[in-house]
N, C-alpha and C. Protein backbone atom coordinates (compact mmCIF):
# COMPACT_ATOMS: atom_id res chain seq x y z
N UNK A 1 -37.45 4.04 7.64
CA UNK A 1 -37.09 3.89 6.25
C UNK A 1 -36.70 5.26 5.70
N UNK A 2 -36.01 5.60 4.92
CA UNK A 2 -35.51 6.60 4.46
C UNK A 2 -35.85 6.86 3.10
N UNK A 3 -35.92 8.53 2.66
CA UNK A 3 -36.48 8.92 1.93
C UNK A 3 -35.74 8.57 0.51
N UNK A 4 -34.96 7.97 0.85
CA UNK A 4 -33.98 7.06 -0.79
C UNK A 4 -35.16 5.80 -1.12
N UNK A 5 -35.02 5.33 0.09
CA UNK A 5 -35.81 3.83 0.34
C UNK A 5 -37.34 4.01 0.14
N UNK A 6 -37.71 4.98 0.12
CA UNK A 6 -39.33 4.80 -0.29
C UNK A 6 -39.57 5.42 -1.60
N UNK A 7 -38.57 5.74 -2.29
CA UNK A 7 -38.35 6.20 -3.69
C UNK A 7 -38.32 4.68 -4.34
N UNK A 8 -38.41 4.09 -3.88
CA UNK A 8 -38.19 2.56 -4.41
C UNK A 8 -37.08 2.18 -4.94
N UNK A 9 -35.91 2.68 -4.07
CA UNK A 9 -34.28 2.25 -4.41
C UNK A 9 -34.16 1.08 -4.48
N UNK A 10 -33.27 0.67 -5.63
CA UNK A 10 -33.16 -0.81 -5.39
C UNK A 10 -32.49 -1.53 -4.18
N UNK A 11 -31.90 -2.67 -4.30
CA UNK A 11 -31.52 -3.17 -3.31
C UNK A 11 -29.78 -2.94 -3.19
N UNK A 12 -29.07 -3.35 -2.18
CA UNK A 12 -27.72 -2.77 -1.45
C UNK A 12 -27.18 -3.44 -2.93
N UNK A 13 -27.01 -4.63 -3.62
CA UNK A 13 -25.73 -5.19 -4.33
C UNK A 13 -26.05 -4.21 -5.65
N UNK A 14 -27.18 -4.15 -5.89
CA UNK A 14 -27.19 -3.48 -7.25
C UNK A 14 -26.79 -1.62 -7.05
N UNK A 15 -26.95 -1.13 -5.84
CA UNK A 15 -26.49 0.51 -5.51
C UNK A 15 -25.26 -0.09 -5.75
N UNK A 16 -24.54 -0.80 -5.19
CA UNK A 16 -22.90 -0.85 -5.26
C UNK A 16 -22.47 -1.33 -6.85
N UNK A 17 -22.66 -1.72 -7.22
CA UNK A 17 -22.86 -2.34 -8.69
C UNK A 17 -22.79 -0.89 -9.28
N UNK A 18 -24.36 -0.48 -8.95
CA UNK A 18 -24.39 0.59 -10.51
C UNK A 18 -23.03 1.88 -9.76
N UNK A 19 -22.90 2.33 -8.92
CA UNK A 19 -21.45 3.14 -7.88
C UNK A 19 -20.16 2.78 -9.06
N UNK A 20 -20.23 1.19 -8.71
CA UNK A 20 -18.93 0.36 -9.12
C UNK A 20 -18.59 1.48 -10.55
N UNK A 21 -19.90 0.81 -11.42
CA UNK A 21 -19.90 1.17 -13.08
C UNK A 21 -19.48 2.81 -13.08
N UNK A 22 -19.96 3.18 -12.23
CA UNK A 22 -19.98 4.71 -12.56
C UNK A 22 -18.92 5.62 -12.68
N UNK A 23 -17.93 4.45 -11.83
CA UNK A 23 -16.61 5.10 -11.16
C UNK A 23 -15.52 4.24 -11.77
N UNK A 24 -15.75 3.94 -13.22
CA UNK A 24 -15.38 2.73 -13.55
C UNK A 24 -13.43 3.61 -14.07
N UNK A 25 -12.88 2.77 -13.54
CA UNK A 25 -11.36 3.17 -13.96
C UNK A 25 -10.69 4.65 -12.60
N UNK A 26 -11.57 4.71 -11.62
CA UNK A 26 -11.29 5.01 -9.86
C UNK A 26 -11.20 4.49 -8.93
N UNK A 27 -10.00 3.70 -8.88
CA UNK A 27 -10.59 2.44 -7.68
C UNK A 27 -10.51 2.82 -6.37
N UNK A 28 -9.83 3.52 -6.04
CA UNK A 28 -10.09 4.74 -4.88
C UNK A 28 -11.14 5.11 -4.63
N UNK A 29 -12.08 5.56 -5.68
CA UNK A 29 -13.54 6.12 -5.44
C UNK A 29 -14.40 5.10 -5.24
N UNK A 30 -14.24 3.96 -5.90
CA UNK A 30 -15.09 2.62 -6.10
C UNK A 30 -14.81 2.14 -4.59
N UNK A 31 -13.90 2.25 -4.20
CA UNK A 31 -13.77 1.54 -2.60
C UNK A 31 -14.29 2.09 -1.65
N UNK A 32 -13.81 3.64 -1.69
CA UNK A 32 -14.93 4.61 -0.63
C UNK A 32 -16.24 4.20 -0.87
N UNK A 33 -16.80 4.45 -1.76
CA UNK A 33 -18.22 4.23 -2.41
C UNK A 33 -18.87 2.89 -1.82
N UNK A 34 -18.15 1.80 -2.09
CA UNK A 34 -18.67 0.32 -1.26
C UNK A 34 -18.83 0.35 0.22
N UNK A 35 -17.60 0.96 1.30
CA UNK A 35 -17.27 1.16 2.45
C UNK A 35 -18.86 2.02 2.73
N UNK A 36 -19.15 3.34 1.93
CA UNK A 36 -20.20 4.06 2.53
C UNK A 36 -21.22 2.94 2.23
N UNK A 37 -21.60 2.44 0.99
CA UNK A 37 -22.78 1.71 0.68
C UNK A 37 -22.63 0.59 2.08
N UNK A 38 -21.91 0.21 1.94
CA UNK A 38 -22.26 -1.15 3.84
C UNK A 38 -22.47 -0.46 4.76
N UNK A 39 -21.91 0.93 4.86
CA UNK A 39 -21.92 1.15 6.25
C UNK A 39 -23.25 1.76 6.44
N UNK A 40 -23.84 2.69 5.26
CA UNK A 40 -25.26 2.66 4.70
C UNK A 40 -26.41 1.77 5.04
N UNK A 41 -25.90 0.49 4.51
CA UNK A 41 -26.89 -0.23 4.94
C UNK A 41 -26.93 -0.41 6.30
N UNK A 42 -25.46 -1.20 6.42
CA UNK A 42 -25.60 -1.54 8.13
C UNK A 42 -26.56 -0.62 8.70
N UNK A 43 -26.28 0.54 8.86
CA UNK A 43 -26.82 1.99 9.81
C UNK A 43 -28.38 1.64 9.43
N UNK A 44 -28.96 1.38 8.91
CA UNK A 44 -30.65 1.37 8.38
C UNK A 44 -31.15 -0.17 8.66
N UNK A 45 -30.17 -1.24 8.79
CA UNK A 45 -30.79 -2.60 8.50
C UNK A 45 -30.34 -3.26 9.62
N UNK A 46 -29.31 -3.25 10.20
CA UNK A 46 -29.08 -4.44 11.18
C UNK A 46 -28.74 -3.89 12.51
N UNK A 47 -29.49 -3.17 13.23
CA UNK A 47 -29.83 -2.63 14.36
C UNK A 47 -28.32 -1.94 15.44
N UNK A 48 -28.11 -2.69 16.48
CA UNK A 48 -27.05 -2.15 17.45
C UNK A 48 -25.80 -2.73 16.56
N UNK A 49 -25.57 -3.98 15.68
CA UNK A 49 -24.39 -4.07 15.11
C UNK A 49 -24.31 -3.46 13.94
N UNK A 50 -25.18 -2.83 13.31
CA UNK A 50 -24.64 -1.94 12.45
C UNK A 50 -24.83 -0.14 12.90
N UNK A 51 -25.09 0.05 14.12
CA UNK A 51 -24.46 1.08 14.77
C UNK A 51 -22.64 0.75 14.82
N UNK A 52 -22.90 -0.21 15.68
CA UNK A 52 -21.11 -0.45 15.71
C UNK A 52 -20.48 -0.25 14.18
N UNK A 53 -20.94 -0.88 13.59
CA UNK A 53 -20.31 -1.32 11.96
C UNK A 53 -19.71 0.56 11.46
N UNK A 54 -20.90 0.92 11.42
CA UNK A 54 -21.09 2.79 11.17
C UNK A 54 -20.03 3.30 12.12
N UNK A 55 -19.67 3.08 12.94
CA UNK A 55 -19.00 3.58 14.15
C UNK A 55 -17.07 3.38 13.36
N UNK A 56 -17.46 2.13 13.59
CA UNK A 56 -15.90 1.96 12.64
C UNK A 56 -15.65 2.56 11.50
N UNK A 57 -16.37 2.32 10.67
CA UNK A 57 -16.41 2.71 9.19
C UNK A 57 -16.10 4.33 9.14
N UNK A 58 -17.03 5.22 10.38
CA UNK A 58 -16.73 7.12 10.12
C UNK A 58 -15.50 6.85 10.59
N UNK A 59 -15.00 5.99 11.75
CA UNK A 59 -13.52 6.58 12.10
C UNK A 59 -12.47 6.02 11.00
N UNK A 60 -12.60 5.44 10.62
CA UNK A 60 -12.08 4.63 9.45
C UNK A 60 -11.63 5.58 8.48
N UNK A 61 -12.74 5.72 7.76
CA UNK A 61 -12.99 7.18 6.54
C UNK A 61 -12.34 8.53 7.03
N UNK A 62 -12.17 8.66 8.55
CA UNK A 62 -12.05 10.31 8.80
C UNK A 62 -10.78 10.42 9.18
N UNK A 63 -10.19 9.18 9.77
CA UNK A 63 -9.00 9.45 10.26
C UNK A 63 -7.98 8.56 9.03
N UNK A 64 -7.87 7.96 8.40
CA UNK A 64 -7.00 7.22 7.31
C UNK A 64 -7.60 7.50 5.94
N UNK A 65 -8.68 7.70 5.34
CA UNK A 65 -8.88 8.05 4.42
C UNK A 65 -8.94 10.12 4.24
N UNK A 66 -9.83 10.32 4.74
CA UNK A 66 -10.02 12.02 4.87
C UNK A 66 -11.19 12.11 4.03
N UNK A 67 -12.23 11.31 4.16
CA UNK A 67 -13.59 11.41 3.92
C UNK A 67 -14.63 11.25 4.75
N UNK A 68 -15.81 12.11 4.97
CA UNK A 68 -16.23 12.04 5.82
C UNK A 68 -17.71 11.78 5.16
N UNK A 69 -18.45 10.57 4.50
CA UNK A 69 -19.75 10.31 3.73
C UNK A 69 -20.62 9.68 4.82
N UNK A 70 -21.15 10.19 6.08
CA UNK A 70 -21.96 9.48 7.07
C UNK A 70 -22.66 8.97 6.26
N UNK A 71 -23.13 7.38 7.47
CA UNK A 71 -23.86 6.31 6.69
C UNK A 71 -25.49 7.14 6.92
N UNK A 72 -25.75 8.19 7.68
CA UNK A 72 -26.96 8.61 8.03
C UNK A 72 -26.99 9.43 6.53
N UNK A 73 -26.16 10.00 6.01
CA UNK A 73 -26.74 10.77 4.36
C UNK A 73 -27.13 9.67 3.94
N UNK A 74 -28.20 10.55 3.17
CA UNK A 74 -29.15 9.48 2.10
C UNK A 74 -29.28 10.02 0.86
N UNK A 75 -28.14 9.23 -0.14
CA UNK A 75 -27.67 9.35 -1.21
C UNK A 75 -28.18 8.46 -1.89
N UNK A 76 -28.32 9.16 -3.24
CA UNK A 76 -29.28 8.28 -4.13
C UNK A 76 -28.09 7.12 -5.15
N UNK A 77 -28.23 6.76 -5.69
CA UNK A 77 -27.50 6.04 -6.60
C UNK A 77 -26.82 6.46 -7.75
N UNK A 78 -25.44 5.73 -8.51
CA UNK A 78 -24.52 6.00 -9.17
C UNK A 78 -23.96 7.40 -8.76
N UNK A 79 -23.52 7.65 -7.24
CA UNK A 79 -22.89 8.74 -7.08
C UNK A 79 -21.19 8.85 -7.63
N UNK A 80 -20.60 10.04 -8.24
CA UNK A 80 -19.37 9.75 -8.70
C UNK A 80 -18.37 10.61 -8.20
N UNK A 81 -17.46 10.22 -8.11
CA UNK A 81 -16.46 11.17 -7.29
C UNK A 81 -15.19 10.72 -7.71
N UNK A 82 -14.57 12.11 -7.70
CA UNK A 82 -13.12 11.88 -8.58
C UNK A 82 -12.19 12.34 -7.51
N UNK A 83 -11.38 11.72 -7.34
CA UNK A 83 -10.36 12.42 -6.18
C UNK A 83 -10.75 12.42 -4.61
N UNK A 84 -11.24 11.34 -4.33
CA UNK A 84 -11.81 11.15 -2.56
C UNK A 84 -10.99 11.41 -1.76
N UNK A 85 -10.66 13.08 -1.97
CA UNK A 85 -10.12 13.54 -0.64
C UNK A 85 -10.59 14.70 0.21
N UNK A 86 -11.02 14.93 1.26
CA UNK A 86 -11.46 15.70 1.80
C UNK A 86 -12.99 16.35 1.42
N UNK A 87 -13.71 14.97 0.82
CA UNK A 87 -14.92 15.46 1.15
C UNK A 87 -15.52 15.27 2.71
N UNK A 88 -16.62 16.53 2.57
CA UNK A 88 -16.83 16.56 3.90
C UNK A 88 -18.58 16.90 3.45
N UNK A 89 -19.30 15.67 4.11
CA UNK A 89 -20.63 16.16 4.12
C UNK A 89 -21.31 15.89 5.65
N UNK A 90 -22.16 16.64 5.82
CA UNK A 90 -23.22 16.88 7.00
C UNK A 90 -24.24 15.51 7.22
N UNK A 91 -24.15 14.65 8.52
CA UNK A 91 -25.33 13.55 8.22
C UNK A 91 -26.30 13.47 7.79
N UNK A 92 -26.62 15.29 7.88
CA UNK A 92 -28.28 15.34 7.14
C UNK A 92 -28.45 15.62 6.04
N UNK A 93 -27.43 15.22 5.20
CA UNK A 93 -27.06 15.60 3.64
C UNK A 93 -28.63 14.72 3.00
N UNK A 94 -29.41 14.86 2.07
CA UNK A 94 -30.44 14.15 1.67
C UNK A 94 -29.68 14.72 -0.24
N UNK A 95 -29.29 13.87 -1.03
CA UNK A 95 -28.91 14.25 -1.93
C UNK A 95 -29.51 12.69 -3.13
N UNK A 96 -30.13 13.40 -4.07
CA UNK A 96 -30.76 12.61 -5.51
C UNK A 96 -29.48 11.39 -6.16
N UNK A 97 -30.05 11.35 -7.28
CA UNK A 97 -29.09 10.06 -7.77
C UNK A 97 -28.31 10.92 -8.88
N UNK A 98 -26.89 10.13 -9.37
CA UNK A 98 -26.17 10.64 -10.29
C UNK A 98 -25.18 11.73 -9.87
N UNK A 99 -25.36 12.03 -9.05
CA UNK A 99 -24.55 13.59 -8.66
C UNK A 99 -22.73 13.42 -8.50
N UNK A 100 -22.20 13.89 -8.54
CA UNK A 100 -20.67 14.36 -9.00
C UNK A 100 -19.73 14.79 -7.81
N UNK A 101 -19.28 14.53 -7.03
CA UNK A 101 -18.57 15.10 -6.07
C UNK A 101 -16.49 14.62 -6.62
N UNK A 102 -16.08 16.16 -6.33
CA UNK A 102 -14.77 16.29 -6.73
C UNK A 102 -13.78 16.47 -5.00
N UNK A 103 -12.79 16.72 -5.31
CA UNK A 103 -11.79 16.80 -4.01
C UNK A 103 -12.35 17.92 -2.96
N UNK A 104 -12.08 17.76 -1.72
CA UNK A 104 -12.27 19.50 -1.02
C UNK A 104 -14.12 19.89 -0.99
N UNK A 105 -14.83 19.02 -1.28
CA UNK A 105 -16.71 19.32 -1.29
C UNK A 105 -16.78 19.38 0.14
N UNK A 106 -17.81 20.18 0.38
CA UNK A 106 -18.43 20.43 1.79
C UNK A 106 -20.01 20.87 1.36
N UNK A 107 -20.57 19.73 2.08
CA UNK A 107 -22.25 20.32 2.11
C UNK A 107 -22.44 20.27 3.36
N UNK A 108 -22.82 20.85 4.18
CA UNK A 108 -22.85 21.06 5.55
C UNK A 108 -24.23 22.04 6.08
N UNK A 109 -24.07 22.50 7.02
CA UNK A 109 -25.12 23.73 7.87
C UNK A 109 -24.31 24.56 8.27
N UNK A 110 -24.79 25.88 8.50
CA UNK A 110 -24.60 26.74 9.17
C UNK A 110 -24.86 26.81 10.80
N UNK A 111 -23.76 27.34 11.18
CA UNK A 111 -23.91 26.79 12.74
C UNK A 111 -23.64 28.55 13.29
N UNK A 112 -24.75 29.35 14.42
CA UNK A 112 -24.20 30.53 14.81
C UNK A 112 -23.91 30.35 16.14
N UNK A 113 -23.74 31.63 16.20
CA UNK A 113 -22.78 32.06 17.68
C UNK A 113 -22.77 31.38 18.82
N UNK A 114 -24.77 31.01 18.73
CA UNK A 114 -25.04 30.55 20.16
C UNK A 114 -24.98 29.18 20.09
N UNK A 115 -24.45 28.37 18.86
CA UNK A 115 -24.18 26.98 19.05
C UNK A 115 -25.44 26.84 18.02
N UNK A 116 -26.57 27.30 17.76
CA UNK A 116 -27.99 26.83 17.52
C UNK A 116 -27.52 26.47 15.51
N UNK A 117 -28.00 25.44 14.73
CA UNK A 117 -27.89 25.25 13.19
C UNK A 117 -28.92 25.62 12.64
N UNK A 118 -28.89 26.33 11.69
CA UNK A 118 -29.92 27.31 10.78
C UNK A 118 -30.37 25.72 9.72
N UNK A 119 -29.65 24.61 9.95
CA UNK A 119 -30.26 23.69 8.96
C UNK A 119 -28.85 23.31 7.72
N UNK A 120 -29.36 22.42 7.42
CA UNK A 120 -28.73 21.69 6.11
C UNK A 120 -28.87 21.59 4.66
N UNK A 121 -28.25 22.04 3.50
CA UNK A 121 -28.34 21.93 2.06
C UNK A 121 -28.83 20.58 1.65
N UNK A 122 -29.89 20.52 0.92
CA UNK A 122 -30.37 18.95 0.34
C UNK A 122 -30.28 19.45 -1.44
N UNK A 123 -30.37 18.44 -2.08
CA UNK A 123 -29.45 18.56 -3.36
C UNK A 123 -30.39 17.35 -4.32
N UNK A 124 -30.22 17.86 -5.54
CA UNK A 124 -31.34 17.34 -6.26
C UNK A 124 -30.55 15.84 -7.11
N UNK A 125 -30.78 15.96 -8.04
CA UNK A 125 -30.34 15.05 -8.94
C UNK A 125 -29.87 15.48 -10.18
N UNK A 126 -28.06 14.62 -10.32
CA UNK A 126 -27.49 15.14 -11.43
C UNK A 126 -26.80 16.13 -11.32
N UNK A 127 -26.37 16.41 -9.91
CA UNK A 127 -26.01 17.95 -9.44
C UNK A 127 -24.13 17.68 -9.55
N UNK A 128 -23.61 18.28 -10.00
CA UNK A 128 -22.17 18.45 -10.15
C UNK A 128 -21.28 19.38 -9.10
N UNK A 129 -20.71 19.28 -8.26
CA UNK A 129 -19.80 19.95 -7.46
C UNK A 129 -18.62 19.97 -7.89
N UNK A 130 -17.96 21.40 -7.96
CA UNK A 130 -16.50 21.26 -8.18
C UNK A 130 -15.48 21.52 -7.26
N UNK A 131 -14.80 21.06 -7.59
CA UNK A 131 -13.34 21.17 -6.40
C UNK A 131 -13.58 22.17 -5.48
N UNK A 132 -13.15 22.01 -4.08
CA UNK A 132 -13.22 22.98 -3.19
C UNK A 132 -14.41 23.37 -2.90
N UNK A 133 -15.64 23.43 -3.77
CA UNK A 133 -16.56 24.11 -3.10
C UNK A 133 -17.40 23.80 -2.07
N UNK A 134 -18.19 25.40 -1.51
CA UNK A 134 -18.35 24.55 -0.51
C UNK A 134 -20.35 24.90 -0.53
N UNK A 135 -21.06 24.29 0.07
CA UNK A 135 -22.69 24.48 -0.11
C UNK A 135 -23.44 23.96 1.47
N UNK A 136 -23.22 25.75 2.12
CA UNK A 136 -24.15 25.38 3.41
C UNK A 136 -25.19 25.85 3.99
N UNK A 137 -25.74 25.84 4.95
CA UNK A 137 -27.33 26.73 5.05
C UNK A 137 -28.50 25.81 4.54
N UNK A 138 -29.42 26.27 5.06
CA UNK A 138 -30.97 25.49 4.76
C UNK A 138 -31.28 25.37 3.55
N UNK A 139 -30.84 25.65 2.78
CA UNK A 139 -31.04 25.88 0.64
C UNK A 139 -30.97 24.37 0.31
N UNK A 140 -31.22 24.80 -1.13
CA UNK A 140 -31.43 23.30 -1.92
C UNK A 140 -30.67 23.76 -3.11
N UNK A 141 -30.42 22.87 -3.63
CA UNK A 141 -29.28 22.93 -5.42
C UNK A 141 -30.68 21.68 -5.85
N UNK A 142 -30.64 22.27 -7.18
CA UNK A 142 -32.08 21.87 -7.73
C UNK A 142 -30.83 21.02 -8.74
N UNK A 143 -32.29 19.84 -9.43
CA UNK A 143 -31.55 19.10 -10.39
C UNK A 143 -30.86 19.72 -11.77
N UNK A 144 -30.06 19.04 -11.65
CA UNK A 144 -29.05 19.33 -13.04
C UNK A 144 -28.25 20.53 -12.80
N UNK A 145 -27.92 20.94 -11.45
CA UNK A 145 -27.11 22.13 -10.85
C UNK A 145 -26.14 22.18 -11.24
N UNK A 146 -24.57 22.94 -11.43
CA UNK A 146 -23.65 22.44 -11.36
C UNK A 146 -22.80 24.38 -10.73
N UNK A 147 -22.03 23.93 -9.68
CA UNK A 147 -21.18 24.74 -8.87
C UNK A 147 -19.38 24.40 -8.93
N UNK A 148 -19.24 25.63 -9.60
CA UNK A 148 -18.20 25.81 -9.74
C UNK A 148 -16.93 25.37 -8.75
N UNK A 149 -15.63 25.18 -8.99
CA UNK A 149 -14.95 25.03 -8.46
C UNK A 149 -14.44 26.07 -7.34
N UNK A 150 -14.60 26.24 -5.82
CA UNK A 150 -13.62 27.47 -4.96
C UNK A 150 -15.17 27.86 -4.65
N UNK A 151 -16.12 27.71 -5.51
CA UNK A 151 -17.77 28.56 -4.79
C UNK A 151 -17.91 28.68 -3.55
N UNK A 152 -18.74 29.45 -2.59
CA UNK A 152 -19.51 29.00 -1.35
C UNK A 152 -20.94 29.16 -1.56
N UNK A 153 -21.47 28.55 -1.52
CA UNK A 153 -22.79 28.71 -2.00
C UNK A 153 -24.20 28.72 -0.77
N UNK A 154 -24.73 29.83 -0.46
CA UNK A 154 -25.63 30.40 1.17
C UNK A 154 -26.71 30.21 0.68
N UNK A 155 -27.59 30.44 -1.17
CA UNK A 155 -28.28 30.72 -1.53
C UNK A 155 -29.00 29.26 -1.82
N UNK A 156 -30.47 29.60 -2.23
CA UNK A 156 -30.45 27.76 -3.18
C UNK A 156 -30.43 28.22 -4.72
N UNK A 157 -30.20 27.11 -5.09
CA UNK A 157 -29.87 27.01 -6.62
C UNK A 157 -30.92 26.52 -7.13
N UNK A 158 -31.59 27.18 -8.67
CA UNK A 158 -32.66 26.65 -9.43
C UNK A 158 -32.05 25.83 -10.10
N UNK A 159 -32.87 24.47 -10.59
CA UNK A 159 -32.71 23.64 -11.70
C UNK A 159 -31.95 24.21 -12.58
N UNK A 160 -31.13 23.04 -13.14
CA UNK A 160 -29.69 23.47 -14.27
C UNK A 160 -29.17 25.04 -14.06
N UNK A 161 -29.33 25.31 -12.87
CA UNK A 161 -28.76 26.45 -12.79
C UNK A 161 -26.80 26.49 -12.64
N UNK A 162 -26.24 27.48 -13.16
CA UNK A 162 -24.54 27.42 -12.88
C UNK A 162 -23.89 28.51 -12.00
N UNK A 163 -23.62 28.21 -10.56
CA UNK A 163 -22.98 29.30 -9.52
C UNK A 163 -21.85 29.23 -9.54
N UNK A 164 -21.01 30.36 -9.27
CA UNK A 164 -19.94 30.57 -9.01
C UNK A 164 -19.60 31.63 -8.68
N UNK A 165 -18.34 32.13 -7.80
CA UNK A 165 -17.71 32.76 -6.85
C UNK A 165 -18.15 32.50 -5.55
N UNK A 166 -17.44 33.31 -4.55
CA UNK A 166 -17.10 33.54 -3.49
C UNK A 166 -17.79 35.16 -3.02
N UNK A 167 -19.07 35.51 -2.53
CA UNK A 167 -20.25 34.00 -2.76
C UNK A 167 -20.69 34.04 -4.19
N UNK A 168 -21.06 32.72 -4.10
CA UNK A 168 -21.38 32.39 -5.27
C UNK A 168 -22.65 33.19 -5.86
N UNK A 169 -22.70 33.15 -7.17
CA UNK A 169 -23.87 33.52 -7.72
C UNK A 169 -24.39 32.95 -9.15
N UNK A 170 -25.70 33.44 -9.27
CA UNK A 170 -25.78 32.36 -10.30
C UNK A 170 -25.63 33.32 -11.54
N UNK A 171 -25.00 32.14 -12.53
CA UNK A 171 -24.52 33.32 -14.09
C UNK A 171 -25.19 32.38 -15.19
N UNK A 172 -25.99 31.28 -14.98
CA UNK A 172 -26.82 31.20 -16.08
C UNK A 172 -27.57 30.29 -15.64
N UNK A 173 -28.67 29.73 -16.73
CA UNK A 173 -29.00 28.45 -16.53
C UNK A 173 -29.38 28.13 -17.42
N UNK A 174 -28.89 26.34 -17.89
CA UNK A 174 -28.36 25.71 -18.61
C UNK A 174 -29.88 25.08 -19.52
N UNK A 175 -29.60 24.87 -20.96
CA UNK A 175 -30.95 24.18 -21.10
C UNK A 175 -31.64 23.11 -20.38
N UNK A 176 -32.86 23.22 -20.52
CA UNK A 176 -33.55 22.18 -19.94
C UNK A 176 -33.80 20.72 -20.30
N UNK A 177 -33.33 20.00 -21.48
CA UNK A 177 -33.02 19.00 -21.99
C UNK A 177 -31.76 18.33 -21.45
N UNK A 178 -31.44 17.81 -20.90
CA UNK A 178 -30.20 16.82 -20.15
C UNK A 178 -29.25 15.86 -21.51
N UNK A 179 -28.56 15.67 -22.19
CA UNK A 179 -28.03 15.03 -23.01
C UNK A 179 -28.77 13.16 -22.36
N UNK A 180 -29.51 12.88 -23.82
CA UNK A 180 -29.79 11.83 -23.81
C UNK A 180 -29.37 10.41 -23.82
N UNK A 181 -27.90 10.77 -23.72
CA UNK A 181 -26.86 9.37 -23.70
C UNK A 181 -25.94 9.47 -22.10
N UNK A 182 -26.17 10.35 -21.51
CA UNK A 182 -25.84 10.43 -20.44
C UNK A 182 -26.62 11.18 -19.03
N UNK A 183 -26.62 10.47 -17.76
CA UNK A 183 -27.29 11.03 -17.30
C UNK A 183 -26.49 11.72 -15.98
N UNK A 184 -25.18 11.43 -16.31
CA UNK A 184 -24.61 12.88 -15.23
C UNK A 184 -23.88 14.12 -16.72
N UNK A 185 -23.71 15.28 -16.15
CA UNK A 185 -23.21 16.07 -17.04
C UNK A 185 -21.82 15.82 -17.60
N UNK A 186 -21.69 16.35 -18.58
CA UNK A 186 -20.03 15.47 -18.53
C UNK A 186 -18.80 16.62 -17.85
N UNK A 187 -17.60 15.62 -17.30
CA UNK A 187 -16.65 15.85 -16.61
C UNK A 187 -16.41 17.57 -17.27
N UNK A 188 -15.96 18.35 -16.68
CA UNK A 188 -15.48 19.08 -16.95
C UNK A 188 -15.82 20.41 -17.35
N UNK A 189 -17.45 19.87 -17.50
CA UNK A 189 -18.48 21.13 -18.03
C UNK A 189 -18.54 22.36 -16.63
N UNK A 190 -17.92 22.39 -15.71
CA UNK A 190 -18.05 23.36 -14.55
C UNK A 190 -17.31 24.48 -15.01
N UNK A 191 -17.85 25.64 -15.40
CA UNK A 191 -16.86 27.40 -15.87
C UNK A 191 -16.91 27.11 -17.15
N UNK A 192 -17.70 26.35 -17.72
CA UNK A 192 -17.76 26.81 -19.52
C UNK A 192 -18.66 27.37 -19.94
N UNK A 193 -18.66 28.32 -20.87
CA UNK A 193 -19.75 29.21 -21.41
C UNK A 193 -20.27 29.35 -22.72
């Protein structure tokens, strides 16, 4: 069981449901989003045929779409994404609910010389990624993060904290109250001061 699933996630129609809403007027994103949510389940629920199922679905996504959302990440709910192209995340992505992914994202590991991985970025809730950037290494992006567009980010990020450059760094952090009518940040808030 996975660490989404013992958070007491709801069940597969309502993750795709609340996805659907979230991404409401992206139907591009809304379709990736369903494709990962089955292939999601499959991979966790229905044994050697949803190995196969997962099997189709990454080559599917990697070679005709140019997304790469393994059904092994364990993504929390109403994830949103604008522009599903060339994201690229790591299977061992473990990422909260609400979070924001734009064109060009990479959460991945660091891999050295001798082949050996220093580990994978896990990511909180509510966390915003912007275009291009990229977030790899054993670190964490704490909730209510948000990373600039072009970032690389080696370090971890504190709660509502805001990184940016190449490498990134952090240049503030944001109040601790979340706007009470919404629970992802709104579009566009990435480089404002």
């Amino acid at each position: 069981m996975s660490k989404v699933e013992r958070r007491g996630a709801p069940g597969f129609f309502r993750w795709v449901f609340q996805d659907w809403a979230t991404n409401k007027g992206y139907r591009d994103s809304q379709l990736v989003l369903v494709g990962f949510r089955l292939a999601q389940w499959a991979h966790q629920h229905w044994g050697a045929i949803g190995y196969v199922h997962a099997g189709i679905y990454r080559l599917w996504m990697s070679l005709f779409v140019g997304v790469e959302l393994p059904p092994e990440c364990q993504i929390g709910p109403r994830l949103r994404i604008f522009h599903p192209h060339g994201i690229v995340l790591n299977p061992a992505v473990v990422m909260g609910s609400d979070c924001v992914l734009r064109q060009n994202v990479t959460i991945g590991n660091i891999v050295r010389r001798d082949g050996t991985e220093k580990g994978v970025a896990s990511v909180g809730t509510g966390v915003e990624f912007g275009a291009g950037c990229v977030v790899v290494g054993p670190i964490h992006v704490g909730d209510y993060a948000r990373i600039a567009a072009l970032s690389l980010v080696f370090e971890s990020v504190p709660e509502r904290g805001v990184m940016r450059g190449n490498p990134a760094r952090l240049v503030r952090i944001d109040d601790p109250e979340p706007p009470h009518d919404a629970a992802v940040p709104p579009a566009g808030a990435i480089g404002t001061e």
